[in-house]
PDB file of N, CA and C in Angstrom:
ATOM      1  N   UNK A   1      42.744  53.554 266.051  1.00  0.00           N
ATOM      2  CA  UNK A   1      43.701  52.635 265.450  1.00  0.00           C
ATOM      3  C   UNK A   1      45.010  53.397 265.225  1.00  0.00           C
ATOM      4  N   UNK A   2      46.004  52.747 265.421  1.00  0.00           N
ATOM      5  CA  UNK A   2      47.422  53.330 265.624  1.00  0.00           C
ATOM      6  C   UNK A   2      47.985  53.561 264.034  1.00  0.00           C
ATOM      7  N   UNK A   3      49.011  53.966 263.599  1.00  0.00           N
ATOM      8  CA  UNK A   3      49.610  54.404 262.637  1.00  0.00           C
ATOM      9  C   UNK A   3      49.804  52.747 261.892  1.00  0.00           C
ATOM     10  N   UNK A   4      50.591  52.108 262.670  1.00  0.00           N
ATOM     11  CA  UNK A   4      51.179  51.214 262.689  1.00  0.00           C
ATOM     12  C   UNK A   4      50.014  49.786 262.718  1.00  0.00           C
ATOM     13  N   UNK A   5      49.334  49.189 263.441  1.00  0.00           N
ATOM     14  CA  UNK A   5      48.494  48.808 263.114  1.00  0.00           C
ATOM     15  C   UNK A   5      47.578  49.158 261.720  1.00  0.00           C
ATOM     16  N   UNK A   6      47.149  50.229 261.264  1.00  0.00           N
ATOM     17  CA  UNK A   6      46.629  50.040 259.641  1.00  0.00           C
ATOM     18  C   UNK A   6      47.585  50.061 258.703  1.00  0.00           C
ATOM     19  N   UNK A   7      49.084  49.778 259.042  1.00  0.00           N
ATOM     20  CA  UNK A   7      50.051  49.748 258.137  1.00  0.00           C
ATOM     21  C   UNK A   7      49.890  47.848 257.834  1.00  0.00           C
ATOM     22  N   UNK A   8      49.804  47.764 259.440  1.00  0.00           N
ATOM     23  CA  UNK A   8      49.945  45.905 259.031  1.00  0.00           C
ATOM     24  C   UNK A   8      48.537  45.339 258.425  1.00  0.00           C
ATOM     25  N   UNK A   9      47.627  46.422 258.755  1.00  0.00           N
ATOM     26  CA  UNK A   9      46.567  45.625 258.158  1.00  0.00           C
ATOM     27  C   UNK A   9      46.414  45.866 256.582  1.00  0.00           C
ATOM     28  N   UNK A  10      47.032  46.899 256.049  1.00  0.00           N
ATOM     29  CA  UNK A  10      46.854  46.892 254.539  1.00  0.00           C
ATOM     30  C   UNK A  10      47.831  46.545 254.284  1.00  0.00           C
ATOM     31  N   UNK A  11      48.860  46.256 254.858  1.00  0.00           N
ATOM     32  CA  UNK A  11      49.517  44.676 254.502  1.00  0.00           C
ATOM     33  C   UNK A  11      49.506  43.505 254.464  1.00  0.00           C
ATOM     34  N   UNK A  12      48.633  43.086 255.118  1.00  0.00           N
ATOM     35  CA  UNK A  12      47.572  42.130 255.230  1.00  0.00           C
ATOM     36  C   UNK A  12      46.914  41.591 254.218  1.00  0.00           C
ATOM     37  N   UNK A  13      46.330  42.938 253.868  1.00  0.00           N
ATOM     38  CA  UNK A  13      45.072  42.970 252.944  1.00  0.00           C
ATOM     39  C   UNK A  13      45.960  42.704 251.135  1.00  0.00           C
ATOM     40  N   UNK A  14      46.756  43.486 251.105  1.00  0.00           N
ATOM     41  CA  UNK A  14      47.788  43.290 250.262  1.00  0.00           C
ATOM     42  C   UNK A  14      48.324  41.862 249.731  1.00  0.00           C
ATOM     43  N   UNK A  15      48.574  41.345 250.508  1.00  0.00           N
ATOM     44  CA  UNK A  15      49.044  40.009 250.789  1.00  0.00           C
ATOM     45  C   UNK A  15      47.969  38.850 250.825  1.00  0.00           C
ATOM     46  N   UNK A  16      46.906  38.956 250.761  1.00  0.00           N
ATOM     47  CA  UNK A  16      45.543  38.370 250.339  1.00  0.00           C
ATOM     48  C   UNK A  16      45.110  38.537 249.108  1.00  0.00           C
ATOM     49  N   UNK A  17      45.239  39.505 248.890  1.00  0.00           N
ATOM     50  CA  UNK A  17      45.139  39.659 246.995  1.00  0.00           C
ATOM     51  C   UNK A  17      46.570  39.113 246.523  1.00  0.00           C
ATOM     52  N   UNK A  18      47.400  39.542 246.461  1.00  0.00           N
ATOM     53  CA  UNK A  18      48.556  38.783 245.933  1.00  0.00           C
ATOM     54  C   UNK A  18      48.222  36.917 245.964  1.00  0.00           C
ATOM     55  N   UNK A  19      47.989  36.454 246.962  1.00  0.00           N
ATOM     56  CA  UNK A  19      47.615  35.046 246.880  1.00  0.00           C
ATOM     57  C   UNK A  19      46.479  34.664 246.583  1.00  0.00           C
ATOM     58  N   UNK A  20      45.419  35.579 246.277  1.00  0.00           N
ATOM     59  CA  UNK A  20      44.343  35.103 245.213  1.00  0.00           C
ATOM     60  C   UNK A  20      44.392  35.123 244.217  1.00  0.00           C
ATOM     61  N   UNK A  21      45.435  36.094 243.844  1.00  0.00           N
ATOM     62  CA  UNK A  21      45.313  36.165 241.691  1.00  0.00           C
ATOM     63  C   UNK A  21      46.608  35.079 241.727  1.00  0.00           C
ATOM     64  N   UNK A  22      47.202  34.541 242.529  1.00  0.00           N
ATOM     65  CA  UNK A  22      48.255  33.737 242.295  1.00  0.00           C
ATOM     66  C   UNK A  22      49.406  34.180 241.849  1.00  0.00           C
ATOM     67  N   UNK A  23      49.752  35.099 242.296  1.00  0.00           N
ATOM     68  CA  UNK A  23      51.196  35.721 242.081  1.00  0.00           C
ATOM     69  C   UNK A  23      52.363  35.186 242.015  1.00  0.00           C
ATOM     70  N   UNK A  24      53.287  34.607 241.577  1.00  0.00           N
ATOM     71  CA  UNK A  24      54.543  34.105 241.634  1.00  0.00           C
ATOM     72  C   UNK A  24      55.924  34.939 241.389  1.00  0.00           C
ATOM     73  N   UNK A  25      56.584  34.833 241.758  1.00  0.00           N
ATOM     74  CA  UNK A  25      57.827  35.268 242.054  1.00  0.00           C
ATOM     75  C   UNK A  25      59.210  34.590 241.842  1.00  0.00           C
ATOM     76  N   UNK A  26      60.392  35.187 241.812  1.00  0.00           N
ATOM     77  CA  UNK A  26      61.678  34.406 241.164  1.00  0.00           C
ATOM     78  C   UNK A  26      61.002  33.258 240.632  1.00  0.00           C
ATOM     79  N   UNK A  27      61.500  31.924 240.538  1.00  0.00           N
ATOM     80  CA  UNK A  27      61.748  30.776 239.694  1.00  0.00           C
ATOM     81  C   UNK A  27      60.693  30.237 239.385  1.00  0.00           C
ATOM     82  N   UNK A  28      59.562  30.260 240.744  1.00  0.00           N
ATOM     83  CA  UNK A  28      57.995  30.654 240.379  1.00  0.00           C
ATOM     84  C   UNK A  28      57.498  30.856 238.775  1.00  0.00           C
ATOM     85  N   UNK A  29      57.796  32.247 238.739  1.00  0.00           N
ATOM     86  CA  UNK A  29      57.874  32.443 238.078  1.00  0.00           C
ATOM     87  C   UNK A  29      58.104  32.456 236.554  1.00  0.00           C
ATOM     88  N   UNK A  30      59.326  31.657 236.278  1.00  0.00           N
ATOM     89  CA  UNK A  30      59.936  31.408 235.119  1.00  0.00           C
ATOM     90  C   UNK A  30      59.306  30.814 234.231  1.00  0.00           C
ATOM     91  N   UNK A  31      58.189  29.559 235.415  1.00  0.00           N
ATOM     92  CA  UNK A  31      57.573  28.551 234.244  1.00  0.00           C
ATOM     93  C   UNK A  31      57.747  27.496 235.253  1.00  0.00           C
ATOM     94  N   UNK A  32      57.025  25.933 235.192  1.00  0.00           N
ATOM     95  CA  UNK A  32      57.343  24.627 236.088  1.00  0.00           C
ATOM     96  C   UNK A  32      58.808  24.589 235.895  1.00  0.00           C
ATOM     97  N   UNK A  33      59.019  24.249 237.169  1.00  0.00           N
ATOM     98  CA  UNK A  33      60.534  23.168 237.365  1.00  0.00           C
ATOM     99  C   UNK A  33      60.800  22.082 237.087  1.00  0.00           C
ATOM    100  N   UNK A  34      61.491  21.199 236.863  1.00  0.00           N
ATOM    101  CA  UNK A  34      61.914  20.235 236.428  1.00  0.00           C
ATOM    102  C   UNK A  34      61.357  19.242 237.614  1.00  0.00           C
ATOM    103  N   UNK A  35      60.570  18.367 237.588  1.00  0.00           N
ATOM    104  CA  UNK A  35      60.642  17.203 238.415  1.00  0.00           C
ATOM    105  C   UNK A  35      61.682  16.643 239.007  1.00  0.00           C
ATOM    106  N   UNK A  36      62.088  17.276 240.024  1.00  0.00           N
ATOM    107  CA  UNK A  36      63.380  16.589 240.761  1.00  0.00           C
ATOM    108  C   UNK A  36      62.959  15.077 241.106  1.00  0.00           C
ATOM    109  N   UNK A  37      62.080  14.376 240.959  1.00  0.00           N
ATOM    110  CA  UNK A  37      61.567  13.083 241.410  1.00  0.00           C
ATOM    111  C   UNK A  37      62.153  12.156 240.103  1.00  0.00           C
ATOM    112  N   UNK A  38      61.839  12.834 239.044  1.00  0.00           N
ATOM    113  CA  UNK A  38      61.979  12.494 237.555  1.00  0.00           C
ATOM    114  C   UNK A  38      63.446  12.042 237.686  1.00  0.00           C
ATOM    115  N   UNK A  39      63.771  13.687 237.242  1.00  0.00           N
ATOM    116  CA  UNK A  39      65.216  13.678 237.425  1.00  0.00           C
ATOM    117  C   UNK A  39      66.283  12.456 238.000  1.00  0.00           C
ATOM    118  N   UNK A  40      66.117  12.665 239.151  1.00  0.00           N
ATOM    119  CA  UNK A  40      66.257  11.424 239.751  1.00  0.00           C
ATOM    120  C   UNK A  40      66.123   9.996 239.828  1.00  0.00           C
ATOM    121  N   UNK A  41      65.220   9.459 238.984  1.00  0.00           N
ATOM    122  CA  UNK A  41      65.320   8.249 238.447  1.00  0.00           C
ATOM    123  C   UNK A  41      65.704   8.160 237.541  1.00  0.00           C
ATOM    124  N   UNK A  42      65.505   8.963 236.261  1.00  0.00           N
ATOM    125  CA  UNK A  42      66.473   8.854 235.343  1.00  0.00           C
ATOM    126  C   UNK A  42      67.867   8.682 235.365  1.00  0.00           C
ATOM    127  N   UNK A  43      68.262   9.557 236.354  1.00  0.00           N
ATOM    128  CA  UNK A  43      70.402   9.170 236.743  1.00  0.00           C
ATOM    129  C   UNK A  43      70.191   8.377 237.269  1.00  0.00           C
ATOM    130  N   UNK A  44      69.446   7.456 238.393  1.00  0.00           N
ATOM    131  CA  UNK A  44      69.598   6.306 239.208  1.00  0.00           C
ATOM    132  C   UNK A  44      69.532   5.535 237.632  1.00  0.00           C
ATOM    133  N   UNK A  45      68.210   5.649 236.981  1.00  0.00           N
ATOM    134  CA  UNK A  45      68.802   4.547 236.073  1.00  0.00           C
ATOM    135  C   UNK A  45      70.246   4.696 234.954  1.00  0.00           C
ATOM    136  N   UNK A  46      70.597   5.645 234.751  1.00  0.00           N
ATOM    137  CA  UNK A  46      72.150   5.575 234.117  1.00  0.00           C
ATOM    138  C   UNK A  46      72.618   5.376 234.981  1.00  0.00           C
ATOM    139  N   UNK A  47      72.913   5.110 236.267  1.00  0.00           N
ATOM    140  CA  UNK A  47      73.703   4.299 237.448  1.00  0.00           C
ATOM    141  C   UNK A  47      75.036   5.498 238.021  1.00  0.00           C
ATOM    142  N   UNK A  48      74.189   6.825 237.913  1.00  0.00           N
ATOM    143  CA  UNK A  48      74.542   8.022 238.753  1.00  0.00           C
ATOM    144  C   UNK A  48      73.930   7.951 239.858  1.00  0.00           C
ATOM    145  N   UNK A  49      75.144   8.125 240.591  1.00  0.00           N
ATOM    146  CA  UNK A  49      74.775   8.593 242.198  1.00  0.00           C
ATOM    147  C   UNK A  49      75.365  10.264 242.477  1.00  0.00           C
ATOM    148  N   UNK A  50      74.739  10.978 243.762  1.00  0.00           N
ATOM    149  CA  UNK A  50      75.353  12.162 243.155  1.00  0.00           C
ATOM    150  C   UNK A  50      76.433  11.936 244.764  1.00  0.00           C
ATOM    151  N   UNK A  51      77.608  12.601 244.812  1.00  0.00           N
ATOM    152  CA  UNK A  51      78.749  12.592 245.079  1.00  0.00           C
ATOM    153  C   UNK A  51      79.191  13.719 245.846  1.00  0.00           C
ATOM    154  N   UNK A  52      78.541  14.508 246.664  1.00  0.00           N
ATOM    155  CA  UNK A  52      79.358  15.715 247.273  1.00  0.00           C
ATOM    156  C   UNK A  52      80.465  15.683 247.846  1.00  0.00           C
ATOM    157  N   UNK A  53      81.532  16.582 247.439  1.00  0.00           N
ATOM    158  CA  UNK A  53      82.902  16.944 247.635  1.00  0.00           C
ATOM    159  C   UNK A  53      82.996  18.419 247.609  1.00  0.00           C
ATOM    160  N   UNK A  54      84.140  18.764 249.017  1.00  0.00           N
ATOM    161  CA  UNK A  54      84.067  19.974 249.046  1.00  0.00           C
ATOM    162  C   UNK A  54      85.734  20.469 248.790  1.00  0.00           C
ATOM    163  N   UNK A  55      86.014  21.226 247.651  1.00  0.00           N
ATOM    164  CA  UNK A  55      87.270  21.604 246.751  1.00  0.00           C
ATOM    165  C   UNK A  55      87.498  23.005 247.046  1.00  0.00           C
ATOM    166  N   UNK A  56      88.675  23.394 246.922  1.00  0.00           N
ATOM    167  CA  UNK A  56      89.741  24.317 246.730  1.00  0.00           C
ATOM    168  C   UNK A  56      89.005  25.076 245.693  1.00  0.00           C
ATOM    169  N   UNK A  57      88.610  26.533 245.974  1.00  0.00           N
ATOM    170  CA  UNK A  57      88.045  27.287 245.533  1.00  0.00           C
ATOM    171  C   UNK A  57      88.542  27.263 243.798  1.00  0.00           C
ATOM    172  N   UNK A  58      90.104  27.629 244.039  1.00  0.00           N
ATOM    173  CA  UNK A  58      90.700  27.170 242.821  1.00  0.00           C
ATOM    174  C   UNK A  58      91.008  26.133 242.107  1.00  0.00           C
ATOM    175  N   UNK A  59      90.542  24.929 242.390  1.00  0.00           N
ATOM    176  CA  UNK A  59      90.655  23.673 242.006  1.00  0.00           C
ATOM    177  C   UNK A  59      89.123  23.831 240.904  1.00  0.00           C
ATOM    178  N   UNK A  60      87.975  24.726 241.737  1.00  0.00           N
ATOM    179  CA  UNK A  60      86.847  24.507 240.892  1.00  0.00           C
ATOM    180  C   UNK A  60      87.004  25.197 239.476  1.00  0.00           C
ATOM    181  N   UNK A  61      87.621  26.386 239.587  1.00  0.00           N
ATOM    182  CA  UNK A  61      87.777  27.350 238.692  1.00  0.00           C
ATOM    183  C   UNK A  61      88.866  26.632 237.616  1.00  0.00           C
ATOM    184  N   UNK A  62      89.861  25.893 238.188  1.00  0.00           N
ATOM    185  CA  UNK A  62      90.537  25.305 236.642  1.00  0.00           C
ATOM    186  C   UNK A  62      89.300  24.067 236.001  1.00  0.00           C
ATOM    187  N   UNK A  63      88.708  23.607 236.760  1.00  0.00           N
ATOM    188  CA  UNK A  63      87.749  22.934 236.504  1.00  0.00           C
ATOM    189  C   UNK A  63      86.678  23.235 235.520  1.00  0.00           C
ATOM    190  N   UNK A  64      86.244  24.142 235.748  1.00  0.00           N
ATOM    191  CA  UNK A  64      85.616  25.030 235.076  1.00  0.00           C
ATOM    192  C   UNK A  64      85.835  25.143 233.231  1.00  0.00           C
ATOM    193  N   UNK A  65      87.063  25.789 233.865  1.00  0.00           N
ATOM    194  CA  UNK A  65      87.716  26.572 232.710  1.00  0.00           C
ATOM    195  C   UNK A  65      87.962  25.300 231.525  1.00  0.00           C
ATOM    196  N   UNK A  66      88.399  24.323 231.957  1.00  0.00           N
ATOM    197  CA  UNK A  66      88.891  22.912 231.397  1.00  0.00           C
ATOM    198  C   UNK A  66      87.406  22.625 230.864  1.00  0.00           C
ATOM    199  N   UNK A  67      86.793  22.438 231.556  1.00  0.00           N
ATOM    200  CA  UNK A  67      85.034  22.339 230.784  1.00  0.00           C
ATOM    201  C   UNK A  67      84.633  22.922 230.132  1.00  0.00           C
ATOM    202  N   UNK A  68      84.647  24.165 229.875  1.00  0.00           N
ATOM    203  CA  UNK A  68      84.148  25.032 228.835  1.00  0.00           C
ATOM    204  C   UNK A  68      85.042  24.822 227.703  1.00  0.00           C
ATOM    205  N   UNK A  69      86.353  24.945 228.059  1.00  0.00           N
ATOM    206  CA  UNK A  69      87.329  24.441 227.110  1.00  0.00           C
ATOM    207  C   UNK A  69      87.301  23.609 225.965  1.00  0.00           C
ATOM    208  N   UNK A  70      86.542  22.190 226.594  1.00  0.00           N
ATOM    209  CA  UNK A  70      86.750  21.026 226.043  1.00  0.00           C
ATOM    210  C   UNK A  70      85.285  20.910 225.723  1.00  0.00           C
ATOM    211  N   UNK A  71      83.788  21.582 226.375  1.00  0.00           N
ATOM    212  CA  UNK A  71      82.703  21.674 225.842  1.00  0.00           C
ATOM    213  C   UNK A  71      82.011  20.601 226.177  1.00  0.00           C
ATOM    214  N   UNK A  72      82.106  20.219 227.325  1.00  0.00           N
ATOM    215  CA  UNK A  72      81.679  18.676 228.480  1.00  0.00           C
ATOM    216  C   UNK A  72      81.087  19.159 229.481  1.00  0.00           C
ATOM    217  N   UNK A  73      80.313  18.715 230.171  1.00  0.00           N
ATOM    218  CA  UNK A  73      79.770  19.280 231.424  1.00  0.00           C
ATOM    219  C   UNK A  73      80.577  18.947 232.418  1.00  0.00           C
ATOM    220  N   UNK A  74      80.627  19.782 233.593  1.00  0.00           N
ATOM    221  CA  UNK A  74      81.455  19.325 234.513  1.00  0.00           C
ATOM    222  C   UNK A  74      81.161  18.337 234.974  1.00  0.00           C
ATOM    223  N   UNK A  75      80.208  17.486 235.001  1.00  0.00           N
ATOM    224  CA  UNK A  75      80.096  15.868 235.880  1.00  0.00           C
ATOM    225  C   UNK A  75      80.793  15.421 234.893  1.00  0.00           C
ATOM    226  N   UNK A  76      80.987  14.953 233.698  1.00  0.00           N
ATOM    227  CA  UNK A  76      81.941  14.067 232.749  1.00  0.00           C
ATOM    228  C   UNK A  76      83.388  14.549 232.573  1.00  0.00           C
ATOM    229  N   UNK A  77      83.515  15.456 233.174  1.00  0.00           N
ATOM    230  CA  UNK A  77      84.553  16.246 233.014  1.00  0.00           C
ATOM    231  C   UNK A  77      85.684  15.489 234.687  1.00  0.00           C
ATOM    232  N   UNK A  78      84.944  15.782 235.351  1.00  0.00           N
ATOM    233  CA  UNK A  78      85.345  15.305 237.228  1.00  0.00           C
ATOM    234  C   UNK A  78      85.597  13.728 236.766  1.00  0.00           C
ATOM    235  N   UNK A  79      84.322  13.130 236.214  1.00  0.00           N
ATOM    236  CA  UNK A  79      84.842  11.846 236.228  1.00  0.00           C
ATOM    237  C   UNK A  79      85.943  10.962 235.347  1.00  0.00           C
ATOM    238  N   UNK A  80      85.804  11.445 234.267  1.00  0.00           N
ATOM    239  CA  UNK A  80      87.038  11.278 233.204  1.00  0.00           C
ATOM    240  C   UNK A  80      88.827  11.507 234.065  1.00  0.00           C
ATOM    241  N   UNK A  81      88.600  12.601 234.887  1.00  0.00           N
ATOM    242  CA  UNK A  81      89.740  12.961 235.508  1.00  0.00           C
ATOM    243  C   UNK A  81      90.161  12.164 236.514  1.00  0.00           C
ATOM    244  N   UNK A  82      88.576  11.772 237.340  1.00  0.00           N
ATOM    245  CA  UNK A  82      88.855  10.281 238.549  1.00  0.00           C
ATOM    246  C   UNK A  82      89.208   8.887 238.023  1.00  0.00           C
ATOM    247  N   UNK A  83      89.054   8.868 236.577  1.00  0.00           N
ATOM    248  CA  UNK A  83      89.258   7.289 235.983  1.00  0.00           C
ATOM    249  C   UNK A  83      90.604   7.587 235.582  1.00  0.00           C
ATOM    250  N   UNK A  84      90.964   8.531 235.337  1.00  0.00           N
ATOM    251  CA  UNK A  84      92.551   8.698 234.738  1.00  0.00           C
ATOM    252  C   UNK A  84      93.363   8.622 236.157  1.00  0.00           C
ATOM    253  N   UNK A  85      92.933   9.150 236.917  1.00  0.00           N
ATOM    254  CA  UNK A  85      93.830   9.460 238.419  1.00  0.00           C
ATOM    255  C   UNK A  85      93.592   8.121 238.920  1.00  0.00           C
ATOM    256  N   UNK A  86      92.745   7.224 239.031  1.00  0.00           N
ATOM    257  CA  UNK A  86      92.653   6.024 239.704  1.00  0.00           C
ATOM    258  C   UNK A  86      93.239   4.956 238.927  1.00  0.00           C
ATOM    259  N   UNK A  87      93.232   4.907 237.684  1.00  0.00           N
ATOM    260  CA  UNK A  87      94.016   3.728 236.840  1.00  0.00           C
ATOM    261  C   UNK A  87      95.520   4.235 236.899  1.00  0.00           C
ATOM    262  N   UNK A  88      95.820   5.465 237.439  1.00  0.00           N
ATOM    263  CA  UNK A  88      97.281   5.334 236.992  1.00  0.00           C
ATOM    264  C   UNK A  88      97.933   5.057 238.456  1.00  0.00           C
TER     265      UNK A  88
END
């Protein structure tokens, strides 16, 4: 048996125990995730849709900054700014 071959096989073997004791990793990790299924009906029912737009690196960053500022999340923050820009 080659060098290289019992390298992959006790990597192998490695990698079989790791997925029997159930190992998890990054976000894995952290704890369950949020039900993105959930999630998702809940904003469908507040009558959120989600909206991708792609912005001026610096457009996000005053964005930002204006949000933390004012202590709003940036989705209420974007839209407050689209109801002011569209009524005027």
């Amino acid at each position: 048996m080659k060098k290289t071959d019992l390298a992959k096989s006790d990597a192998k073997k490695l990698m079989n125990q790791m997925a029997a004791k159930g190992a998890t990793f990054g976000a894995a990790a952290s704890g369950p995730a949020p039900d993105r299924r959930e999630q998702r009906e809940r904003e469908r029912a507040l009558g959120l849709v989600p909206f991708a737009v792609k912005l001026n690196s610096g457009l996000v960053q005053q964005l930002q900054t204006l949000s933390k500022e004012r202590g709003v999340e940036l989705n209420q923050l974007v839209a407050e700014l689209l109801q002011k820009g569209l009524s005027a």
